[in-house]
Protein backbone atom coordinates (compact mmCIF):
# COMPACT_ATOMS: atom_id res chain seq x y z
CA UNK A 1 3.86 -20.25 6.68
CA UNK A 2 0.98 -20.65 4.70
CA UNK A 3 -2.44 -21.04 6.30
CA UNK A 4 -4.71 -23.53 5.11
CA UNK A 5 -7.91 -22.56 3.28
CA UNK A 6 -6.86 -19.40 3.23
CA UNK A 7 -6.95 -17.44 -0.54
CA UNK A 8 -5.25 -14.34 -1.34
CA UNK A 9 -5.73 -12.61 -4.87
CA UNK A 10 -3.07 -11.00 -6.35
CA UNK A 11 -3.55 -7.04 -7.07
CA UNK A 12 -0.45 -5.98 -8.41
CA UNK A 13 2.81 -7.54 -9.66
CA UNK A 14 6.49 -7.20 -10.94
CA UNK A 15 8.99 -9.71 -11.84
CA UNK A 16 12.79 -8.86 -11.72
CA UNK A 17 15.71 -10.17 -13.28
CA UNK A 18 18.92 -9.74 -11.08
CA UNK A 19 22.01 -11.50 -11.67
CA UNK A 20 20.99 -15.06 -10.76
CA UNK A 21 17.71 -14.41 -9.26
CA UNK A 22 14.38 -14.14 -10.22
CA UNK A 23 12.27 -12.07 -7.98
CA UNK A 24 8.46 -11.88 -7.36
CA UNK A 25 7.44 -8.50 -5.86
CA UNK A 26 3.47 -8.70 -5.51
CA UNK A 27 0.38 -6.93 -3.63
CA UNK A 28 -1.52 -9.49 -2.76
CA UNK A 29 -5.13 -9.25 -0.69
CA UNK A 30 -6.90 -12.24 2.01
CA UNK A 31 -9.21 -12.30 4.39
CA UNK A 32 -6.59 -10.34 6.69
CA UNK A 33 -6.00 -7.38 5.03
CA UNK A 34 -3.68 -6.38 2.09
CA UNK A 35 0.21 -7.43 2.34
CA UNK A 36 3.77 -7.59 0.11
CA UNK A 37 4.85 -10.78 -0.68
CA UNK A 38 8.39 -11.26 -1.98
CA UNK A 39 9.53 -14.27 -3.53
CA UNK A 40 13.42 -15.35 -4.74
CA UNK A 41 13.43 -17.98 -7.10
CA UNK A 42 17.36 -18.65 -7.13
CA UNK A 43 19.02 -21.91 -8.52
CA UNK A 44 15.55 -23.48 -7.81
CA UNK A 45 14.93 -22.42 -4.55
CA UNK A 46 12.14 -20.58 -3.64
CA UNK A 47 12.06 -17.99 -0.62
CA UNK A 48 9.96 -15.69 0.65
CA UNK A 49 8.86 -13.06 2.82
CA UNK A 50 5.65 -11.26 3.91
CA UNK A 51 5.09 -7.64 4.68
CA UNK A 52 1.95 -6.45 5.87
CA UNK A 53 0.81 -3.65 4.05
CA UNK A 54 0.34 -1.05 7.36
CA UNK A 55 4.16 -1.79 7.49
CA UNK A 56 5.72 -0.87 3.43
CA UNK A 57 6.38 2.66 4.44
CA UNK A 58 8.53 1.97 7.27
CA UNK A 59 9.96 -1.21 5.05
CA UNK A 60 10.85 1.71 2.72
CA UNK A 61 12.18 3.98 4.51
CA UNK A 62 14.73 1.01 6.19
CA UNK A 63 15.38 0.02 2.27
CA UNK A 64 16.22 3.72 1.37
CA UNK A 65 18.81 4.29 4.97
CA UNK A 66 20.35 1.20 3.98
CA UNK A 67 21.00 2.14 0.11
CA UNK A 68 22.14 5.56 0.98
CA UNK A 69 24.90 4.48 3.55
CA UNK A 70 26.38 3.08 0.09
CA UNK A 71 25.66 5.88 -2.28
């Protein structure tokens, strides 16, 4: 949920094209700290999800387990 009257500035992005989705991968900065927002853009809905920055090695590391149980 997005706070009110609270900016973030963007300090990195990457836009993927994969199958029928559109995703936003970007490093965004507030107030709070630095953070990971993801956004989906598919069939014109948007979703998205928030990762605190302290947190994208561990998000990593659960992305890479998961990928190798399929390799």
């Amino acid at each position: 949920m997005k706070k009110e009257g609270i900016r973030s500035r963007i300090l990195a992005t990457e836009k993927l094209h994969i199958e029928n989705k559109t995703l936003f991968v970007d490093l965004k900065e507030n107030d709070g700290g630095k953070f990971i927002q993801i956004a989906e853009i598919s069939n014109d809905r948007k979703s998205t999800i928030v990762i605190p920055f302290s947190g994208h090695q561990k998000f990593m590391e659960t992305l890479q387990k998961i990928a190798s149980s399929f390799i």
